[in-house]
N, C-alpha and C. Protein backbone atom coordinates (compact mmCIF):
# COMPACT_ATOMS: atom_id res chain seq x y z
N UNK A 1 98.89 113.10 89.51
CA UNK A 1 99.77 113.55 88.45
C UNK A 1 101.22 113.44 88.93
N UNK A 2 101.89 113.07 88.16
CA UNK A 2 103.63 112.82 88.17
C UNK A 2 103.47 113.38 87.15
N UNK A 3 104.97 114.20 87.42
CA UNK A 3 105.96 115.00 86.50
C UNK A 3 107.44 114.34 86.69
N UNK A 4 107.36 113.89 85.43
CA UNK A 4 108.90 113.53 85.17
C UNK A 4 109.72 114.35 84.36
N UNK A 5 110.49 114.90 84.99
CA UNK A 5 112.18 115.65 84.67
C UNK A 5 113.41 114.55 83.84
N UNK A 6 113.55 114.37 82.79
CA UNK A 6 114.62 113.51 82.16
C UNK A 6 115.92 114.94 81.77
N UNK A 7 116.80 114.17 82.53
CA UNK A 7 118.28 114.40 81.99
C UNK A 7 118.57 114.55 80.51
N UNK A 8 118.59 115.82 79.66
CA UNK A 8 119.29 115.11 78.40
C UNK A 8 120.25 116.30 78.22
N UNK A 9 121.34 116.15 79.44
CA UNK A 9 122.72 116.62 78.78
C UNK A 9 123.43 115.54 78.08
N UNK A 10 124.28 116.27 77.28
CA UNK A 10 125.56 115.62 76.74
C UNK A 10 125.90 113.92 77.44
N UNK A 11 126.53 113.97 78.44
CA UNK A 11 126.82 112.68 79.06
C UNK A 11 125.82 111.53 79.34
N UNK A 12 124.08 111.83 79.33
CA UNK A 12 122.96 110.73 79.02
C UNK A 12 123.30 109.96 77.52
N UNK A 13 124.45 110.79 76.89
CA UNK A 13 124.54 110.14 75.21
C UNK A 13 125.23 108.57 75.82
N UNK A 14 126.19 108.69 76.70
CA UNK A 14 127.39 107.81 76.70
C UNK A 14 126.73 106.44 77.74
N UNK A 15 127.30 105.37 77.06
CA UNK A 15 127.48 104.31 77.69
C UNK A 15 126.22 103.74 77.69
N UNK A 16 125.40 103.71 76.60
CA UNK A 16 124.05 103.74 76.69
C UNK A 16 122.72 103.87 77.23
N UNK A 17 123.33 105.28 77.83
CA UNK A 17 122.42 105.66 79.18
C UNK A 17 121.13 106.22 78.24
N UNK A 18 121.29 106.72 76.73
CA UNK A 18 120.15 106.79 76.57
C UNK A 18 119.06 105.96 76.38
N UNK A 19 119.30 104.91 76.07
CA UNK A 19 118.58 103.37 75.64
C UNK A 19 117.98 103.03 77.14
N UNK A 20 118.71 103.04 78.48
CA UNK A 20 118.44 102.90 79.83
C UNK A 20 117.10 104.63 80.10
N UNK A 21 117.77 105.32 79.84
CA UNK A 21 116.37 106.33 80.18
C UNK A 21 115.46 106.16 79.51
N UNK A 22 115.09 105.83 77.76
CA UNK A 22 113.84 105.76 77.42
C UNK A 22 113.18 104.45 78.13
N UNK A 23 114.08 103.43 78.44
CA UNK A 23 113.07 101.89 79.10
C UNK A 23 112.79 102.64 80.48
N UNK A 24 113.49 103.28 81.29
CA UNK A 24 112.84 103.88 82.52
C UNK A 24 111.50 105.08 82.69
N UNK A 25 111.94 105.52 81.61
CA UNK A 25 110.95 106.32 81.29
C UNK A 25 109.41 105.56 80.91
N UNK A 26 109.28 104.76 79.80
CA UNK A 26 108.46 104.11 79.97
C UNK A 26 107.83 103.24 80.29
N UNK A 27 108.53 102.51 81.34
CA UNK A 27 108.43 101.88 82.53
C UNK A 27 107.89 102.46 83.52
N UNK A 28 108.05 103.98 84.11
CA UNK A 28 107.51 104.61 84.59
C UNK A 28 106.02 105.19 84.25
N UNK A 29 105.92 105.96 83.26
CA UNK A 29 104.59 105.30 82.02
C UNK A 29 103.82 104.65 82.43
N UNK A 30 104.14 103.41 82.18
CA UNK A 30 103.37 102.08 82.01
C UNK A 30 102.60 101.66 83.33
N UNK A 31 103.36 101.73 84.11
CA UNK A 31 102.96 101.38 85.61
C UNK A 31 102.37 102.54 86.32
N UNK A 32 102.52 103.59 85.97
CA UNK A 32 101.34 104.94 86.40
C UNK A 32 99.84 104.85 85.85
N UNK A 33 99.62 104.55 84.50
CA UNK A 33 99.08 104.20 83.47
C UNK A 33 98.24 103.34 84.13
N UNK A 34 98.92 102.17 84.86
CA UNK A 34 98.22 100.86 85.40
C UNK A 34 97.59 101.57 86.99
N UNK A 35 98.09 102.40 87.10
CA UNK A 35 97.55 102.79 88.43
C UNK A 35 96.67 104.07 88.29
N UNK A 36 96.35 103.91 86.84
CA UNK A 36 95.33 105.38 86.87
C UNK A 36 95.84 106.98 87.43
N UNK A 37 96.97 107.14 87.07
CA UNK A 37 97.93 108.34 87.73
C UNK A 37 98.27 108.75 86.06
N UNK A 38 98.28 110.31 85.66
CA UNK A 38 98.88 110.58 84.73
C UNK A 38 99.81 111.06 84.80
N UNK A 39 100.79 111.39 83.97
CA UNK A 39 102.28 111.51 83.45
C UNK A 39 102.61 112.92 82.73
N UNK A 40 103.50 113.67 82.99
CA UNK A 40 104.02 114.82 82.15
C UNK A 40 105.66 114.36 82.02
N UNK A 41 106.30 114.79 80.89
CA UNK A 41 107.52 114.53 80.80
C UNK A 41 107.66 115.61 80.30
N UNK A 42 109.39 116.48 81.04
CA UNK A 42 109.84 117.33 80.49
C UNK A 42 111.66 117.25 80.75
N UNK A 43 112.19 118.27 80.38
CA UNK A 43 113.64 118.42 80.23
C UNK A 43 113.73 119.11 81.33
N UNK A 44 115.45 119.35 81.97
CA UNK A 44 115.51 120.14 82.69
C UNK A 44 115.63 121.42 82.58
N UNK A 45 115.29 121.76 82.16
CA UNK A 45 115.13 123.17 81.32
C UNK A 45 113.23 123.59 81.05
N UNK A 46 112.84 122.66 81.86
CA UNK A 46 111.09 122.62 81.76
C UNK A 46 110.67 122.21 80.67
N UNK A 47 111.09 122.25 79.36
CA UNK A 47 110.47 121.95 78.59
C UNK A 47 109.87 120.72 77.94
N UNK A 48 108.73 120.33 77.82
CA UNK A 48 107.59 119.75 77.44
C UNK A 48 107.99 118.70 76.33
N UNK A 49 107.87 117.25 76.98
CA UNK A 49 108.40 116.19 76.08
C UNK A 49 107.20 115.43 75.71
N UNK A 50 106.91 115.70 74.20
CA UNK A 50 105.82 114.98 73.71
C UNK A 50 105.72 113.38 72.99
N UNK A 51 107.36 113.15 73.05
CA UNK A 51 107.31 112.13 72.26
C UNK A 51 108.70 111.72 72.95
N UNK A 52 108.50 110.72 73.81
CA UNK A 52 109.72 110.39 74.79
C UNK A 52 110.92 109.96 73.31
N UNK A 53 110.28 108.86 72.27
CA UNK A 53 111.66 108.35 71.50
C UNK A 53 112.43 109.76 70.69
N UNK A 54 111.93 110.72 70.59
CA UNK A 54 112.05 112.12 69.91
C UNK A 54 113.12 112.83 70.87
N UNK A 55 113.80 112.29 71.74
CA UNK A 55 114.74 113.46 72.79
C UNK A 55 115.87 113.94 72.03
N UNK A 56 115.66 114.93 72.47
CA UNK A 56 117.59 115.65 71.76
C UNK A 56 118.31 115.69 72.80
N UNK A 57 119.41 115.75 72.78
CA UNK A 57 120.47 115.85 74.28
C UNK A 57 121.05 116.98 73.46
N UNK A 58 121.71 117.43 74.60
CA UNK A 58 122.39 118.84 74.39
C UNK A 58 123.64 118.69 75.75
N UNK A 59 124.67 119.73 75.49
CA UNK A 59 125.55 119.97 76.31
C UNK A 59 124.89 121.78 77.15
N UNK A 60 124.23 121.97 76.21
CA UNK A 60 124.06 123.32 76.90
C UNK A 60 122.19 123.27 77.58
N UNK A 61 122.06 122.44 78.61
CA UNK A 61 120.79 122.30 79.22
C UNK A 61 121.38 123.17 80.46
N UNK A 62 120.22 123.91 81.26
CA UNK A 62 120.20 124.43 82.53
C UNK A 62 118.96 124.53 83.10
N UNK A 63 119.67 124.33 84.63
CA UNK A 63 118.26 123.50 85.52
C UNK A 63 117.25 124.53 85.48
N UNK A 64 115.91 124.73 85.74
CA UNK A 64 115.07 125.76 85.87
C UNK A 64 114.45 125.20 87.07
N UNK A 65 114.73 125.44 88.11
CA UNK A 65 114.61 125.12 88.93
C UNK A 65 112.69 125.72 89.33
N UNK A 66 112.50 127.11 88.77
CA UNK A 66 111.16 127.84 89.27
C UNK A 66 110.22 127.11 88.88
N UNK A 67 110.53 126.48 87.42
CA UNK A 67 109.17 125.84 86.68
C UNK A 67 108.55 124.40 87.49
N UNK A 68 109.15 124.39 88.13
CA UNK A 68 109.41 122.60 88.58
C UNK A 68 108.58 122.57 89.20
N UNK A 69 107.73 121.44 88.88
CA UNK A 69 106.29 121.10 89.62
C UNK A 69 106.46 120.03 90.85
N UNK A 70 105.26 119.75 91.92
CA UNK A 70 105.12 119.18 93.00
C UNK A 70 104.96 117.54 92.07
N UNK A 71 105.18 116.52 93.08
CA UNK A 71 104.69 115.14 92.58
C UNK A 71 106.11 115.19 91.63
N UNK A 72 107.14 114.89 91.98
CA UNK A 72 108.44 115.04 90.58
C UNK A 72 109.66 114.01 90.76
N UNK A 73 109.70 113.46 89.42
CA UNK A 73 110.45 112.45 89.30
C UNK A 73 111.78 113.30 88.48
N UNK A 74 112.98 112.89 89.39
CA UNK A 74 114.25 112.84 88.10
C UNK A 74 115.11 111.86 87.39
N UNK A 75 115.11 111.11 86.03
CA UNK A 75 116.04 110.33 85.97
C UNK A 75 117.11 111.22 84.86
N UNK A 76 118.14 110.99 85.69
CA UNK A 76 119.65 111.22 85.50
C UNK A 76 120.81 110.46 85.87
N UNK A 77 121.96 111.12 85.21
CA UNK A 77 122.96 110.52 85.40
C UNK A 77 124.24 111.59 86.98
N UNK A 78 123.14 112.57 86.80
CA UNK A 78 123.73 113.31 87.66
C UNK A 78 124.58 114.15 87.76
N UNK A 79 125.25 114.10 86.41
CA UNK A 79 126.76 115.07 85.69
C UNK A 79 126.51 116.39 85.63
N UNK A 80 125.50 116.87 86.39
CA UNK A 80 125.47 118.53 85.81
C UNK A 80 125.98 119.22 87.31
N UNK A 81 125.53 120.68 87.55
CA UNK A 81 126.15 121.18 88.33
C UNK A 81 124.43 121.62 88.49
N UNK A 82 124.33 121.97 90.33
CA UNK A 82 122.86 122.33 90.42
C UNK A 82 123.62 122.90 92.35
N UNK A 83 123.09 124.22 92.76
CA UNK A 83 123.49 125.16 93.86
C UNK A 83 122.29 124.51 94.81
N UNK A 84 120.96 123.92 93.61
CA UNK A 84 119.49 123.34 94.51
C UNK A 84 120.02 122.99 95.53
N UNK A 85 118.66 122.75 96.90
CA UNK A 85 119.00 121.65 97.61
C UNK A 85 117.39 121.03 97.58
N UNK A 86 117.19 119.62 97.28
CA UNK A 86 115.78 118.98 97.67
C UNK A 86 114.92 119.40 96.88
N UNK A 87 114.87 119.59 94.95
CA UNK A 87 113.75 119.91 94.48
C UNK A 87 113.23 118.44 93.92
N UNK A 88 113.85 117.79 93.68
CA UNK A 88 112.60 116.23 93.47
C UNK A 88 112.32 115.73 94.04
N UNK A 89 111.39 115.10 94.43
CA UNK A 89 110.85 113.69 95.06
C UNK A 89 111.76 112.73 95.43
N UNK A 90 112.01 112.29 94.18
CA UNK A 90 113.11 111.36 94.12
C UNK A 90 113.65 111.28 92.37
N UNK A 91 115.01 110.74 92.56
CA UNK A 91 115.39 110.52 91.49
C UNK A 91 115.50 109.28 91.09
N UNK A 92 116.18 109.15 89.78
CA UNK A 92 116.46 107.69 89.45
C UNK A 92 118.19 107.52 88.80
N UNK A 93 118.99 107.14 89.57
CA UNK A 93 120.15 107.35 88.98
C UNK A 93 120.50 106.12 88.08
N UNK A 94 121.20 106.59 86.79
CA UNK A 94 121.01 105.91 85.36
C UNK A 94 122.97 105.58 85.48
N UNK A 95 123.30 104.66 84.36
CA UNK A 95 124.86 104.69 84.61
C UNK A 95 125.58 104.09 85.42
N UNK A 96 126.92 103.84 85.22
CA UNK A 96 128.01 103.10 85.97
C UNK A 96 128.52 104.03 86.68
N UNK A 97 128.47 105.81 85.94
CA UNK A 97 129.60 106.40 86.41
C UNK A 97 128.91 107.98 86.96
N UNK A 98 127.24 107.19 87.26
CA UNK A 98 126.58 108.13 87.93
C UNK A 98 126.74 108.72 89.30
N UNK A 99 126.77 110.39 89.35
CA UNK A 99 126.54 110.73 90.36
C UNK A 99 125.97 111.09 91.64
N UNK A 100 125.94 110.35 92.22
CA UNK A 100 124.60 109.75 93.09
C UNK A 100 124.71 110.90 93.91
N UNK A 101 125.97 111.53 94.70
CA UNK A 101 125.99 112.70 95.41
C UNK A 101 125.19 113.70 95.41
N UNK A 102 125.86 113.95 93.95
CA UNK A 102 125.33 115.01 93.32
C UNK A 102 123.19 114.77 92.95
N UNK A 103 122.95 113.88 93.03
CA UNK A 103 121.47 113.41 92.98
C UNK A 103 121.16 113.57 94.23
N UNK A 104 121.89 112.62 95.29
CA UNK A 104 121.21 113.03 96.88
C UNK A 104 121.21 114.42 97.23
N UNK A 105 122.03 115.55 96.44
CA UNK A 105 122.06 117.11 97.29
C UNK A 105 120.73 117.05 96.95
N UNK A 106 120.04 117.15 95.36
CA UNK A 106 118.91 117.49 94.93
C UNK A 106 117.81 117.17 94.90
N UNK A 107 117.44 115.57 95.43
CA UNK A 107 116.37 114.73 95.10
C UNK A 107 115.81 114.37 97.28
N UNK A 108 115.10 114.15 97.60
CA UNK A 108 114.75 113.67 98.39
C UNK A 108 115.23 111.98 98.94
N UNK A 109 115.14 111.78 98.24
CA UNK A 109 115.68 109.87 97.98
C UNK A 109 115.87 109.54 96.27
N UNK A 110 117.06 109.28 96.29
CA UNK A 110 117.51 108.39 95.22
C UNK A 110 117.53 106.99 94.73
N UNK A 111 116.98 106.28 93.92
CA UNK A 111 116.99 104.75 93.49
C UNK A 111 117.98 104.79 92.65
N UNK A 112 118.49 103.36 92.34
CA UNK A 112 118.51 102.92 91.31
C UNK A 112 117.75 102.36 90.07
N UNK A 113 118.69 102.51 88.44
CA UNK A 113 116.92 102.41 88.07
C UNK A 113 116.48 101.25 87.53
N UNK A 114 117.31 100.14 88.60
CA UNK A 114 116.37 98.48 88.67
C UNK A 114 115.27 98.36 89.98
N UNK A 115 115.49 99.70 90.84
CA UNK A 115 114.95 99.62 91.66
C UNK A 115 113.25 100.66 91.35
N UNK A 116 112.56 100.35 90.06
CA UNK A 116 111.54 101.20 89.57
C UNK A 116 109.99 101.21 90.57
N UNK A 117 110.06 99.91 90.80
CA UNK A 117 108.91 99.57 91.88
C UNK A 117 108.97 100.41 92.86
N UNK A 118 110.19 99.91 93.10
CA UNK A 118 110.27 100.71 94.82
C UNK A 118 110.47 101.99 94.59
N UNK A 119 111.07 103.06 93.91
CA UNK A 119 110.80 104.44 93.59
C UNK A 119 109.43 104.80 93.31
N UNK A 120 108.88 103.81 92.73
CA UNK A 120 107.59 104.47 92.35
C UNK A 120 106.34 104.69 93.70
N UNK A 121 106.75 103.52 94.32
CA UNK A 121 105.90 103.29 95.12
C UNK A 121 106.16 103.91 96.63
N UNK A 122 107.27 104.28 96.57
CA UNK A 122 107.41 105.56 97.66
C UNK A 122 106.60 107.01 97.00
N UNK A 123 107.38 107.49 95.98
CA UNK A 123 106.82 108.61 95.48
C UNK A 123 104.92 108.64 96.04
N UNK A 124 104.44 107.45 95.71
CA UNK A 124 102.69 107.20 95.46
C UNK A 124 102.55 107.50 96.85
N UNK A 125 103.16 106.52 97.72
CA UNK A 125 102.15 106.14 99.20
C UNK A 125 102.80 107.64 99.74
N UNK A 126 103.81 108.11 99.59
CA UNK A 126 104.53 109.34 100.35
C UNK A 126 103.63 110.45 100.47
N UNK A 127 103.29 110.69 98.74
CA UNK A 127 102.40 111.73 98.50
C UNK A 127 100.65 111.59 98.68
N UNK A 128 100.65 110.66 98.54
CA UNK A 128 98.95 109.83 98.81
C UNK A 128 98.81 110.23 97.70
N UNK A 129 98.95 109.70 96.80
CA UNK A 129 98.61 110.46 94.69
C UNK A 129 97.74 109.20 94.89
N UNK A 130 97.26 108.10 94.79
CA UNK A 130 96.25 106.84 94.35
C UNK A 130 95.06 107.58 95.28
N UNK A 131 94.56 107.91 96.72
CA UNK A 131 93.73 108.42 96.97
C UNK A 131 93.47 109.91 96.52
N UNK A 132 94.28 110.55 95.94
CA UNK A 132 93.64 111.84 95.31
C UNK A 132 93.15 111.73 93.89
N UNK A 133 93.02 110.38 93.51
CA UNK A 133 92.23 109.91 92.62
C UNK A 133 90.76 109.07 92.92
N UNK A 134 90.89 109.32 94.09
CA UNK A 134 89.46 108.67 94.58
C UNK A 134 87.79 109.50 94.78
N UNK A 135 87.38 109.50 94.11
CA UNK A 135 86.17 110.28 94.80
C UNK A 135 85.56 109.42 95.34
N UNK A 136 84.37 110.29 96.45
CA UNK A 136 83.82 109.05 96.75
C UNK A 136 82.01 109.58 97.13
N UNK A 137 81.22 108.82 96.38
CA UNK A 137 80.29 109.07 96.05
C UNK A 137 79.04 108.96 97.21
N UNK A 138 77.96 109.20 97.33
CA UNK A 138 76.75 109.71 98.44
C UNK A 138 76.56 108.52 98.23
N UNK A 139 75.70 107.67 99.22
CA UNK A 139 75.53 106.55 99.40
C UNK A 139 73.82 107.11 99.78
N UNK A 140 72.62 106.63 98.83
CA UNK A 140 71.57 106.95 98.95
C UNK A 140 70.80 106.00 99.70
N UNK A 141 71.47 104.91 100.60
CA UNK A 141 70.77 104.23 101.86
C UNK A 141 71.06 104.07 102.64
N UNK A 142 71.41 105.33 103.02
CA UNK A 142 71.86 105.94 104.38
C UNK A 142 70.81 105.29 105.45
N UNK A 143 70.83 104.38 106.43
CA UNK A 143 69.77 103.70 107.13
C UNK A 143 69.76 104.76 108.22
C-alpha cells in the first residue's frame, strides 16, 4: 500500500501545476496498479481523495502531520510552511518555482516529477512493498 499526500494549496493553481499533479498522480496510479501495489490519495489535511479529477485547492490547507500514514508519497510544489522534519518517503517536486528546500526539510528524498520511475522505485525496493505482496505457498513434494 502507498499513500499519496497531494498538495492542493492555493499556489498548485498557478503555472499549470495543476494539470502536472493530476498526470503525476496518475502516473503514479498506473504503474502501482501494474505492480499489484494499491493506492490511497489524500490532501494534506488527511483528507480522502476519491476522485483525483474532482480536487479543490484552497489557500487555507494545514499539514496534519498525526494522520499521516507509513509507505507515503508527497507531490507538491512546496509553498507551504511545515516545523516537520522527515514525514514522507519521498516527495515529488511539481513547478519552476518549486521549493525543493522546503520539500528536502520534510520528505526523505525528493524527485523531480520527470523523474517518476526512479521515485517510485526507490520508495518500492526501500520499503520491500512488492515482497509484502508475496505469499508463499506449502509445497506438497517436499522430497
Amino acid at each position: 500500500m502507498i499513500n499519496i499526500y497531494i498538495d492542493t494549496s492555493g499556489s498548485m493553481l498557478e503555472m499549470g501545476k495543476d494539470s502536472a499533479l493530476l498526470y503525476l498522480a496518475k502516473s503514479i496510479e498506473d504503474y502501482c496498479s501494474f505492480k499489484d501495489i494499491n493506492t490511497n490519495f489524500f490532501t494534506l489535511d488527511t483528507q480522502v481523495i476519491k476522485d483525483l479529477t474532482s480536487i479543490k485547492f484552497s489557500n487555507d490547507i494545514k499539514l496534519d502531520t498525526n494522520k499521516i500514514k507509513s509507505n507515503n508519497i508527497l507531490i507538491s510544489d512546496g509553498l507551504f510552511k511545515s516545523e516537520e522534519g522527515s514525514i514522507f518517503d519521498i516527495s515529488f517536486s511539481i513547478g519552476i518555482d518549486s521549493d525543493t528546500l522546503n520539500l528536502k526539510k520534510i520528505s526523505t528524498k525528493v524527485f523531480s516529477n520527470d523523474n517518476i520511475i526512479d521515485g517510485l522505485e526507490y520508495l518500492i525496493f526501500t520499503n520491500n512493498l512488492l515482497n509484502s505482496n508475496i505469499t508463499q505457498e506449502e509445497d506438497d513434494d517436499e522430497w
